[in-house]
PDB file of N, CA and C in Angstrom:
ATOM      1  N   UNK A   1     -22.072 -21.003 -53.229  1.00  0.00           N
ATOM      2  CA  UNK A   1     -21.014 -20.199 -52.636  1.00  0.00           C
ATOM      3  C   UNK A   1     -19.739 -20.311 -53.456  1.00  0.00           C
ATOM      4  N   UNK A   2     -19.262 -21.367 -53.915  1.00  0.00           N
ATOM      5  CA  UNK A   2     -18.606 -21.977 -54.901  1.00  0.00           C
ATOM      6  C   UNK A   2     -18.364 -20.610 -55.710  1.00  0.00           C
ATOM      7  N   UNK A   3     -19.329 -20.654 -56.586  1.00  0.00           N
ATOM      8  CA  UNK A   3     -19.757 -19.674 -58.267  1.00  0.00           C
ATOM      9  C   UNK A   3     -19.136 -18.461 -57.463  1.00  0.00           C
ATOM     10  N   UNK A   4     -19.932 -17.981 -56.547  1.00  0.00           N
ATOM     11  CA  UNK A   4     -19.634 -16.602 -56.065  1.00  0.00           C
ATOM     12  C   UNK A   4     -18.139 -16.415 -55.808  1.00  0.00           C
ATOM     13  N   UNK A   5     -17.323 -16.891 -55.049  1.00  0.00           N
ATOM     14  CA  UNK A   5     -16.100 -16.894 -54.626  1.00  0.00           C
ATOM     15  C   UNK A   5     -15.051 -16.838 -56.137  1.00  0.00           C
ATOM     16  N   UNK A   6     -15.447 -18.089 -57.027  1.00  0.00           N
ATOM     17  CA  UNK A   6     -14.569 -17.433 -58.141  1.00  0.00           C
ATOM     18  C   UNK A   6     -14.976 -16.571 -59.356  1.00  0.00           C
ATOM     19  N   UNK A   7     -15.962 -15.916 -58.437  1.00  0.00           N
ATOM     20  CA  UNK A   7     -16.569 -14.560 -59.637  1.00  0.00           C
ATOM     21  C   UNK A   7     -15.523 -13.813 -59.079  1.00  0.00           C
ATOM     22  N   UNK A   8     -15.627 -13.714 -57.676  1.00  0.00           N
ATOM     23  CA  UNK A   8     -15.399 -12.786 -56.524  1.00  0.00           C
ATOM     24  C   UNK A   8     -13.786 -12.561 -56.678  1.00  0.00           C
ATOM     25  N   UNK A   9     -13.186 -13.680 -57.012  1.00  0.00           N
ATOM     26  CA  UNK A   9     -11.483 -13.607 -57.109  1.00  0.00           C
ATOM     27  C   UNK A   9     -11.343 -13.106 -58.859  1.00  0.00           C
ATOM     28  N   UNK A  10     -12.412 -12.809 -59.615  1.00  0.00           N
ATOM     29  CA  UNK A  10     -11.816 -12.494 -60.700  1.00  0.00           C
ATOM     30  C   UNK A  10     -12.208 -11.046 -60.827  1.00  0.00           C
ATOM     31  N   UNK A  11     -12.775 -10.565 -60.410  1.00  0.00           N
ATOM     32  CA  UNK A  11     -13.516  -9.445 -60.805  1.00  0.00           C
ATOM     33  C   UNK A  11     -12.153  -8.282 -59.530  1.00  0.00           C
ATOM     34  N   UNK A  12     -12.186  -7.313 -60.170  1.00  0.00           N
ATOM     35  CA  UNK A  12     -11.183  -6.630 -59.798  1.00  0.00           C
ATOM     36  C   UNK A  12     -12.020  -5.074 -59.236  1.00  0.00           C
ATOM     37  N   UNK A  13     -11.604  -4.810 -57.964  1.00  0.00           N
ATOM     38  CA  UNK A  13     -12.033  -3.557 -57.302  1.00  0.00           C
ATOM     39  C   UNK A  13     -11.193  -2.866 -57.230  1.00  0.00           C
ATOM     40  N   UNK A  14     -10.666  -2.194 -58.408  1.00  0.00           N
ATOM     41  CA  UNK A  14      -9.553  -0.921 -58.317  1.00  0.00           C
ATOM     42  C   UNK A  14      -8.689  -1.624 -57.790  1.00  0.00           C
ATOM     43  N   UNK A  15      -7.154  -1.637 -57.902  1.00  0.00           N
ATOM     44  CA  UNK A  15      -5.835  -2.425 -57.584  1.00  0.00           C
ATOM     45  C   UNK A  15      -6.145  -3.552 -56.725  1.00  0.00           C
ATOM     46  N   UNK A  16      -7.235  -3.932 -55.642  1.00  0.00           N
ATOM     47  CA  UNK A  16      -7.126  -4.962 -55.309  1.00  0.00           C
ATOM     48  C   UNK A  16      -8.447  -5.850 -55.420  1.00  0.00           C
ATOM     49  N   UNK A  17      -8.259  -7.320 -55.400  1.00  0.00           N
ATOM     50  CA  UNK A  17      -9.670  -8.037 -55.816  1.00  0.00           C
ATOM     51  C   UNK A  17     -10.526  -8.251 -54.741  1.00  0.00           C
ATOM     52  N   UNK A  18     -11.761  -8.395 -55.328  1.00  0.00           N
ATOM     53  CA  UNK A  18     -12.761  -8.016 -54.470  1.00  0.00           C
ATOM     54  C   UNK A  18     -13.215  -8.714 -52.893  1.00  0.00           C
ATOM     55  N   UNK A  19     -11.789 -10.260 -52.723  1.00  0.00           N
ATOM     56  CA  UNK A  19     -11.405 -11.391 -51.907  1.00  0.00           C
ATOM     57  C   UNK A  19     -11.052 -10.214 -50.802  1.00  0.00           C
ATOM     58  N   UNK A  20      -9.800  -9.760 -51.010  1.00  0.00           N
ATOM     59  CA  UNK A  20      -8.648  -8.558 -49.825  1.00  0.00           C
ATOM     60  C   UNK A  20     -10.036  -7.661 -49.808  1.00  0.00           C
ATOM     61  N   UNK A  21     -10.306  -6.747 -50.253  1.00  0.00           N
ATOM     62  CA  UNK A  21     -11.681  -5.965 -49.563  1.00  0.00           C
ATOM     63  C   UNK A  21     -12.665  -6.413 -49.175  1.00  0.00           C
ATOM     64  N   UNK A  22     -13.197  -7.332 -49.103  1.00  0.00           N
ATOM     65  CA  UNK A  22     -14.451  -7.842 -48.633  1.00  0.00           C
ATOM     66  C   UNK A  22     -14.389  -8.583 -47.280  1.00  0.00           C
ATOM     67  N   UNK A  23     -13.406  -9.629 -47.915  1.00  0.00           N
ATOM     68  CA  UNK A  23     -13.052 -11.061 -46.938  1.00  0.00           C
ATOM     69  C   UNK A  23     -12.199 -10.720 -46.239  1.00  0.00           C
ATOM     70  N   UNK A  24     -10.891 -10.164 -47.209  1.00  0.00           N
ATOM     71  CA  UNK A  24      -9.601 -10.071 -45.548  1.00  0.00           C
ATOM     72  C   UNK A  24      -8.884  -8.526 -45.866  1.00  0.00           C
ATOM     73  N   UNK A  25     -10.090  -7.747 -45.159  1.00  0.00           N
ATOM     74  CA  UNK A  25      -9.239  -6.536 -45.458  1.00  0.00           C
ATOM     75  C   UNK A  25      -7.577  -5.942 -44.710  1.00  0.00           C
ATOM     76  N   UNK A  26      -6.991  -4.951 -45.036  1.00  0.00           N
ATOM     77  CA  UNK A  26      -6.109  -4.667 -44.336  1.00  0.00           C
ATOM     78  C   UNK A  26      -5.469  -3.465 -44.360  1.00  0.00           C
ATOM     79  N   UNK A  27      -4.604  -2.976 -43.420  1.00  0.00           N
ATOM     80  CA  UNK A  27      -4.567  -2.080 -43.145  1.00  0.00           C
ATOM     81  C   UNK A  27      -3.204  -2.036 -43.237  1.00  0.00           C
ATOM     82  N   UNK A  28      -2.895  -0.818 -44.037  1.00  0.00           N
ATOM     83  CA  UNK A  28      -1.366  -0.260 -44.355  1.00  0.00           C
ATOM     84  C   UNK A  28      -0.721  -1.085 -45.019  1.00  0.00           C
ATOM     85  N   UNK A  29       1.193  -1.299 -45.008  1.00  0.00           N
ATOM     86  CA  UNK A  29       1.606  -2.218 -46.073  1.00  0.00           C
ATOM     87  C   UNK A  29       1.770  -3.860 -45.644  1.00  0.00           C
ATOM     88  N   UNK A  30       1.210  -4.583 -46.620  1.00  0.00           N
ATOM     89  CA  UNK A  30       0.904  -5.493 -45.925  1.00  0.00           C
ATOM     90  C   UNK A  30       1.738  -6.563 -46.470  1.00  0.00           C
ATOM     91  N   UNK A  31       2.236  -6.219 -47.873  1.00  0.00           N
ATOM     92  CA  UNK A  31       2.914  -7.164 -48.898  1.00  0.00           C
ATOM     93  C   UNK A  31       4.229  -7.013 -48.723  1.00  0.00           C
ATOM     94  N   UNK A  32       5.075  -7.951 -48.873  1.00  0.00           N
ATOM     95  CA  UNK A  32       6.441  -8.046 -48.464  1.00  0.00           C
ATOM     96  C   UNK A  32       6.933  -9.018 -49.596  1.00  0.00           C
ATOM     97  N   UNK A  33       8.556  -8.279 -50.147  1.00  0.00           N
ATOM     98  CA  UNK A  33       8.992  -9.282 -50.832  1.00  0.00           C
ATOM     99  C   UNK A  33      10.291  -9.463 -49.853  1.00  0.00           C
ATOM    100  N   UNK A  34      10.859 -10.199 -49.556  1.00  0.00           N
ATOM    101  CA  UNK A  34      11.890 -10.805 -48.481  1.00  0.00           C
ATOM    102  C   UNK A  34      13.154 -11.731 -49.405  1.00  0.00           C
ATOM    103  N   UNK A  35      13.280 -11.897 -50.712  1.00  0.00           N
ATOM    104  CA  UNK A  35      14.225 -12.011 -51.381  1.00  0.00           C
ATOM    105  C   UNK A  35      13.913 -13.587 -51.625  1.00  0.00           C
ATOM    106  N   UNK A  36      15.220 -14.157 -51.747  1.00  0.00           N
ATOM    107  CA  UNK A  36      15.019 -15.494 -52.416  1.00  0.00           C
ATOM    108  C   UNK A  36      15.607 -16.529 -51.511  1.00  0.00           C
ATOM    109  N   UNK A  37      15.107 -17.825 -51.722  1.00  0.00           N
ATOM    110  CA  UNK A  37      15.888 -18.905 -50.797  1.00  0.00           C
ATOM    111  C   UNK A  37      16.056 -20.250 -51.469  1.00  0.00           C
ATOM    112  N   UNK A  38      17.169 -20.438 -51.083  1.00  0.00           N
ATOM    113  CA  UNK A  38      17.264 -21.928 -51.845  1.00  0.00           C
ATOM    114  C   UNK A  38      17.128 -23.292 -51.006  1.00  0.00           C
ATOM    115  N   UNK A  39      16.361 -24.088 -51.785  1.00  0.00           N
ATOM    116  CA  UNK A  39      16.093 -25.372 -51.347  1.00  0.00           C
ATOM    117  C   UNK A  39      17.595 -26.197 -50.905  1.00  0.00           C
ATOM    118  N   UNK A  40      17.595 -26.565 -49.970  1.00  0.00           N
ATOM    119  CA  UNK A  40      18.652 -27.603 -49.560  1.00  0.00           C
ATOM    120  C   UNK A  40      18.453 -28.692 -50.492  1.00  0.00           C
ATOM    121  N   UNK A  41      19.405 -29.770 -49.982  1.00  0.00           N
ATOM    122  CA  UNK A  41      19.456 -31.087 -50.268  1.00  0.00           C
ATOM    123  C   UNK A  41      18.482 -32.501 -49.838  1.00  0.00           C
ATOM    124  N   UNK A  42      18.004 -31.628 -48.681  1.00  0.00           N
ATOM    125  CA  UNK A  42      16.883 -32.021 -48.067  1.00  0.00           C
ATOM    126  C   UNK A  42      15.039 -31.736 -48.095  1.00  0.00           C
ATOM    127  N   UNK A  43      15.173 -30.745 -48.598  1.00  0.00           N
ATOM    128  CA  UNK A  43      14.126 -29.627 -49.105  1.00  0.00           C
ATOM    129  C   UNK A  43      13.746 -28.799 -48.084  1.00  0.00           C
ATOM    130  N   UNK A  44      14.837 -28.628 -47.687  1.00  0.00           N
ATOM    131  CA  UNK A  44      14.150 -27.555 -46.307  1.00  0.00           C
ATOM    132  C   UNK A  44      15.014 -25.926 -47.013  1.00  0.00           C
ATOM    133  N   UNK A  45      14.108 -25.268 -46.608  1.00  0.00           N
ATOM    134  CA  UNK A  45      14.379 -23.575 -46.455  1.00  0.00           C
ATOM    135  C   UNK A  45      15.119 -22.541 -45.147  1.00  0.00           C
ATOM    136  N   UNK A  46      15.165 -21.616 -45.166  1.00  0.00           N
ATOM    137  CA  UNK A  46      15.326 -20.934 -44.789  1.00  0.00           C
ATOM    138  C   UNK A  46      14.504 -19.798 -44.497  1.00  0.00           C
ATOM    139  N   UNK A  47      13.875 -19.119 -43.723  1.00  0.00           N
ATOM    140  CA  UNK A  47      12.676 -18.297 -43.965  1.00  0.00           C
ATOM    141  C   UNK A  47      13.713 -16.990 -43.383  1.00  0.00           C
ATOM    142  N   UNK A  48      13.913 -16.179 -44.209  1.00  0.00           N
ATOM    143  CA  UNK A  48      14.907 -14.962 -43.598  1.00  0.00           C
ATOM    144  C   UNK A  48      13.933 -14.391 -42.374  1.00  0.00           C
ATOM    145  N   UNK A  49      14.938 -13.756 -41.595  1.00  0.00           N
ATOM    146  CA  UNK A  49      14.632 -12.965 -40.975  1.00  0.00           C
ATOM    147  C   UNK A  49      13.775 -11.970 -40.716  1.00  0.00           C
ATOM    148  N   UNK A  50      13.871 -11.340 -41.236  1.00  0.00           N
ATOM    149  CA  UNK A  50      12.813 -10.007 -41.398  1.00  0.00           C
ATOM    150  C   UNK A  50      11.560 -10.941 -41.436  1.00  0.00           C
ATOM    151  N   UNK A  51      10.910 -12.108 -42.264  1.00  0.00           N
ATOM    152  CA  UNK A  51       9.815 -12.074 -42.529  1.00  0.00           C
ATOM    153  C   UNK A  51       9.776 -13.144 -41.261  1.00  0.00           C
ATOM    154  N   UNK A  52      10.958 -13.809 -40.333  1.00  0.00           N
ATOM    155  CA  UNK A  52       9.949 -14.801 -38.794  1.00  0.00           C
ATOM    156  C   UNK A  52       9.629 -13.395 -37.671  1.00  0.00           C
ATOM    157  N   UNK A  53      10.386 -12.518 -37.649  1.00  0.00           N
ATOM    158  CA  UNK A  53       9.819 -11.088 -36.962  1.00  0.00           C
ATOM    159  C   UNK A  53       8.638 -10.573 -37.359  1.00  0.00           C
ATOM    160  N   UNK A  54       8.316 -10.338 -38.508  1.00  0.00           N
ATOM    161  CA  UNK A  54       7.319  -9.927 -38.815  1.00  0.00           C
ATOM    162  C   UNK A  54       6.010 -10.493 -38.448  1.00  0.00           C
ATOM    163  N   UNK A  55       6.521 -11.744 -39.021  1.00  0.00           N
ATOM    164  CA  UNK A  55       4.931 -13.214 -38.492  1.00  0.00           C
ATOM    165  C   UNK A  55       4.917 -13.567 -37.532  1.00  0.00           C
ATOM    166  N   UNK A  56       6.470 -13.078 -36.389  1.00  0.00           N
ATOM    167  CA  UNK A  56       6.078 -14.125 -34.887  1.00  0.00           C
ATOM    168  C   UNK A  56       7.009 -15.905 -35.111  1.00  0.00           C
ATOM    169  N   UNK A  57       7.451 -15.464 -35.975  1.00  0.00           N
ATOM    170  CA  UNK A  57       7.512 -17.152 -36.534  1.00  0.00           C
ATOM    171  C   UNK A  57       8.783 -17.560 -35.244  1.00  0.00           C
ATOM    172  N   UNK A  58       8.592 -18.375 -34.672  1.00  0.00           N
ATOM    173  CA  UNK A  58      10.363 -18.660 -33.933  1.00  0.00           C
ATOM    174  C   UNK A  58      10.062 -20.268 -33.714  1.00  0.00           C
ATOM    175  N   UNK A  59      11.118 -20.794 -33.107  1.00  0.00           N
ATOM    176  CA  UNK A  59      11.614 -22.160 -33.168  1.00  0.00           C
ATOM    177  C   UNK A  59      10.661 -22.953 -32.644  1.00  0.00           C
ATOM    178  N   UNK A  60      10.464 -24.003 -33.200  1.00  0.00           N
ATOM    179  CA  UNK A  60       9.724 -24.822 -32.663  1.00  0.00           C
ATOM    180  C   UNK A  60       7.713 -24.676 -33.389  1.00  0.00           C
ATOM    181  N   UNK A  61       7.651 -23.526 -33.706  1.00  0.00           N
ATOM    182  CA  UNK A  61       6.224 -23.374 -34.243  1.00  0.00           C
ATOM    183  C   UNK A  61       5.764 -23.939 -35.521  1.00  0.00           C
ATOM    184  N   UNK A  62       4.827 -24.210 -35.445  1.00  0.00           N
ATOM    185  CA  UNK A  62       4.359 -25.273 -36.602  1.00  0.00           C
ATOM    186  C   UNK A  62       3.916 -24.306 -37.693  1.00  0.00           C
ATOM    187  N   UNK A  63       4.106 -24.659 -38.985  1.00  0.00           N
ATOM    188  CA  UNK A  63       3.996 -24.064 -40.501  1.00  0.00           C
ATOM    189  C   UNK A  63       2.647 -25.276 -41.336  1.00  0.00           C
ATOM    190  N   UNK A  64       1.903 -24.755 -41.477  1.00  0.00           N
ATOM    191  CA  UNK A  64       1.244 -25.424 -42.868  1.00  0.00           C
ATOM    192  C   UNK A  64       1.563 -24.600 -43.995  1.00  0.00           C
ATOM    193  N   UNK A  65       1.631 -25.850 -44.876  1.00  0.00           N
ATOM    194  CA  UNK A  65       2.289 -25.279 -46.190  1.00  0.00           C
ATOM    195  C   UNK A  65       0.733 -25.773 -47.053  1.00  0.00           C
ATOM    196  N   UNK A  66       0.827 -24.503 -47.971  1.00  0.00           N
ATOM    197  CA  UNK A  66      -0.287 -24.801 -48.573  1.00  0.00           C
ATOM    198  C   UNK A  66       0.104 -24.988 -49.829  1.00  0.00           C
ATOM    199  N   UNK A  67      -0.716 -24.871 -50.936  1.00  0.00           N
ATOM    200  CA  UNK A  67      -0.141 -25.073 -52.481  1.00  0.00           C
ATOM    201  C   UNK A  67      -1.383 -24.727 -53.212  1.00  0.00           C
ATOM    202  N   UNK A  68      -1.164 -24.126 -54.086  1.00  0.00           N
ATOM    203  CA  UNK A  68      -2.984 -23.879 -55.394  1.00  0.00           C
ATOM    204  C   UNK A  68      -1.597 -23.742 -56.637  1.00  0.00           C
ATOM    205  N   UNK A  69      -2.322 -24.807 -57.250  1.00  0.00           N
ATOM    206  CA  UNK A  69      -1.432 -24.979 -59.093  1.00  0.00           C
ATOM    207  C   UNK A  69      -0.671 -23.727 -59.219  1.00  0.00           C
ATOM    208  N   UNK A  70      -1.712 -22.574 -59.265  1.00  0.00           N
ATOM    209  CA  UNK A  70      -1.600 -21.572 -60.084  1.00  0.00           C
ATOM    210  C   UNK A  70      -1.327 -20.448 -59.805  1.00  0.00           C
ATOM    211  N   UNK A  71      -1.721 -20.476 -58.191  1.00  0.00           N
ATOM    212  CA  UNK A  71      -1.007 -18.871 -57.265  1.00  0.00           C
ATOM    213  C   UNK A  71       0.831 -19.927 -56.633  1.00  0.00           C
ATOM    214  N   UNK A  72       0.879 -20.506 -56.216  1.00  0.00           N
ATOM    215  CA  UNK A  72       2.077 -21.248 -55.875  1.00  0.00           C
ATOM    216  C   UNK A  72       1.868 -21.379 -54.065  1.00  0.00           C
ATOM    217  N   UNK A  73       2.983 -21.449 -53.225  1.00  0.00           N
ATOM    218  CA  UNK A  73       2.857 -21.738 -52.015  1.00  0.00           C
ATOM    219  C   UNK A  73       2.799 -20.963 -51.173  1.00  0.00           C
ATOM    220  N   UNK A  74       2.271 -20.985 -49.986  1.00  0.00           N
ATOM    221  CA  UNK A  74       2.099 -20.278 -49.095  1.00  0.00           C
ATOM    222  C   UNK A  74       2.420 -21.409 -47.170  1.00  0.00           C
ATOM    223  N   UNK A  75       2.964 -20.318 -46.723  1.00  0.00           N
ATOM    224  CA  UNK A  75       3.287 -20.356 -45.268  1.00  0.00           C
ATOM    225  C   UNK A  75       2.606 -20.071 -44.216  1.00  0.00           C
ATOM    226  N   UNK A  76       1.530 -20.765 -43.537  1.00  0.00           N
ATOM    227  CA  UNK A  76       0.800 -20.215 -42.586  1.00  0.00           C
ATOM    228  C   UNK A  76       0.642 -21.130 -41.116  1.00  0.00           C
ATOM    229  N   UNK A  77       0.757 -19.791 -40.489  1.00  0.00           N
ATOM    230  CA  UNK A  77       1.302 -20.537 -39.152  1.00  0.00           C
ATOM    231  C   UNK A  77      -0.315 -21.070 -38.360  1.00  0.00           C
ATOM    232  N   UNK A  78       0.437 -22.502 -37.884  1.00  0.00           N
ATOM    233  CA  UNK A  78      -0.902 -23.585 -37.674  1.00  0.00           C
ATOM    234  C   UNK A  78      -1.786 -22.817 -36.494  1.00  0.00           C
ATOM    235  N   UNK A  79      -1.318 -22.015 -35.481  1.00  0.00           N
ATOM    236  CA  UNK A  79      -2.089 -21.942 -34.318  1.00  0.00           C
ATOM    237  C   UNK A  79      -3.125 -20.696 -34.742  1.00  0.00           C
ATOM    238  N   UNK A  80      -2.832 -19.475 -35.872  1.00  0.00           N
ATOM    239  CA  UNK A  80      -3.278 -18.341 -36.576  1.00  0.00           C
ATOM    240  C   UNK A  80      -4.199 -19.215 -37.719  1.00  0.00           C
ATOM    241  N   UNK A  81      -3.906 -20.028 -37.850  1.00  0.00           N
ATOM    242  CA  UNK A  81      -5.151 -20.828 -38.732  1.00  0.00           C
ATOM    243  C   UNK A  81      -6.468 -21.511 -37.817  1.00  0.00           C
ATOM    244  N   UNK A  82      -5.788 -22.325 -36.987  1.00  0.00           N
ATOM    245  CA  UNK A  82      -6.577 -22.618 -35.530  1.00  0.00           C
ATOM    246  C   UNK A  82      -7.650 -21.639 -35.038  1.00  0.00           C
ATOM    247  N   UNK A  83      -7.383 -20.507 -34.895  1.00  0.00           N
ATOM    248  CA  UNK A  83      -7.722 -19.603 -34.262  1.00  0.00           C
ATOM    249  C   UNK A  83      -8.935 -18.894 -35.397  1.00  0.00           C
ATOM    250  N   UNK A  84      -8.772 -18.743 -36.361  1.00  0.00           N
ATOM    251  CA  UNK A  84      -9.583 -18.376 -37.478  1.00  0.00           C
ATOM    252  C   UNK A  84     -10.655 -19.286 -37.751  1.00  0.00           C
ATOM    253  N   UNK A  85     -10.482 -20.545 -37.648  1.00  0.00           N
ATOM    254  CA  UNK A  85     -11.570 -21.794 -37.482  1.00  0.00           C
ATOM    255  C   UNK A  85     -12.186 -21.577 -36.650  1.00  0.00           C
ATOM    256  N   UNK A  86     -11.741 -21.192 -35.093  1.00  0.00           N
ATOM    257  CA  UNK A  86     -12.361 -21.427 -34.102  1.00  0.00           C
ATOM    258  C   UNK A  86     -13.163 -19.764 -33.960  1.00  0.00           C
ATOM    259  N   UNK A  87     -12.926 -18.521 -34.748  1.00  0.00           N
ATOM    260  CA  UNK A  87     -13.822 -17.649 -34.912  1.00  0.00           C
ATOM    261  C   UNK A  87     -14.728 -18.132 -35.452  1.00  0.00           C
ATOM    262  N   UNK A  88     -14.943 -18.568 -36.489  1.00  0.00           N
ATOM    263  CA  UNK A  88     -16.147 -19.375 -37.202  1.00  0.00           C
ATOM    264  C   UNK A  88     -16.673 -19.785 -37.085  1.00  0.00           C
ATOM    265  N   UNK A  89     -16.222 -21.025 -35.842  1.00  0.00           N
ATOM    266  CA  UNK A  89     -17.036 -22.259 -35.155  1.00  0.00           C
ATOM    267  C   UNK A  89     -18.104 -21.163 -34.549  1.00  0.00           C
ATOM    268  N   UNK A  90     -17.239 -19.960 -33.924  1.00  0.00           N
ATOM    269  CA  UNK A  90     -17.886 -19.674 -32.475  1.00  0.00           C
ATOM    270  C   UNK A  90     -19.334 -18.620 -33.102  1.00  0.00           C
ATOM    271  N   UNK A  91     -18.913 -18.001 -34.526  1.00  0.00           N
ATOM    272  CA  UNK A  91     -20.141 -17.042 -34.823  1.00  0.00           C
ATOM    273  C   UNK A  91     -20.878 -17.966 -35.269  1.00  0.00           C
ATOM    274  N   UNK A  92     -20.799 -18.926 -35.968  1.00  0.00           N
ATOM    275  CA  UNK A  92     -21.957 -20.018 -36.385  1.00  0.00           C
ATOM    276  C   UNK A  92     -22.577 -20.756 -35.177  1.00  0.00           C
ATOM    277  N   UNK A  93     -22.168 -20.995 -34.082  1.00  0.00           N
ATOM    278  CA  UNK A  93     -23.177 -21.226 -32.963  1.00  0.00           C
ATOM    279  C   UNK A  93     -23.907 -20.381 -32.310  1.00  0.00           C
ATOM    280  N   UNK A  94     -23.888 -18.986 -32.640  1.00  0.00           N
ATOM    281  CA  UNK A  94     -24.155 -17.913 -32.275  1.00  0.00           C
ATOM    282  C   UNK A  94     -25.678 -18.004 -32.759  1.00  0.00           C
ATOM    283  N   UNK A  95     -26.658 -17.834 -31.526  1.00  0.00           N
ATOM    284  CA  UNK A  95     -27.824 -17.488 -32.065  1.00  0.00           C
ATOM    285  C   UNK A  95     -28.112 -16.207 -33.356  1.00  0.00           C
ATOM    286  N   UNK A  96     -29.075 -16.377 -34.260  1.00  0.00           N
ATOM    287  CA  UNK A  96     -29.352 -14.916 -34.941  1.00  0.00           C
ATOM    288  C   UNK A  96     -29.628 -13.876 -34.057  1.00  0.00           C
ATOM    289  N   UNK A  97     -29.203 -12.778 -34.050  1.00  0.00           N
ATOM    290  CA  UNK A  97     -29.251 -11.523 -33.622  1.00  0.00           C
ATOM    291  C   UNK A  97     -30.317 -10.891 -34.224  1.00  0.00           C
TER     292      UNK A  97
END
């Protein structure tokens, strides 16, 4: 599964790779650039506006921060990750149809 997945992220299906059409498709605009933020003194951010409306994001909700060398970081909210596991759990106990 390994091999396949980084064939799968290199190989290109017309503007998007073959990961977003297959695995996580989507619908309409989905990409957002939301400007720039600077690290405190502390290393904390700021996540503007526009993009905690967009995600739902508000006080108190938990963030995993992810990291890959080479794409850089990403923000994903813990209970929308939760929830994606627990689709998985639930079709893999799923008898074959």
């Amino acid at each position: 599964m390994r091999t396949n997945m980084i064939c799968m992220k290199s190989t290109k299906c017309g503007k998007e790779d073959l990961v977003d059409e297959m695995i996580a498709p989507r619908k309409g605009n989905t990409k957002h650039l939301f400007g720039s933020v600077k690290v405190g003194e502390r290393g904390q951010i700021v996540i503007p506006k526009e993009a905690r409306e967009i995600f739902d994001i508000k006080q108190g909700d938990i963030l995993l921060v992810l990291g890959d060398v080479e794409r850089g970081l990403a923000l994903v909210k813990a209970d929308a990750l939760q929830e994606f596991a627990r689709q998985i759990l639930d079709s893999a106990n799923k008898p074959d149809e």
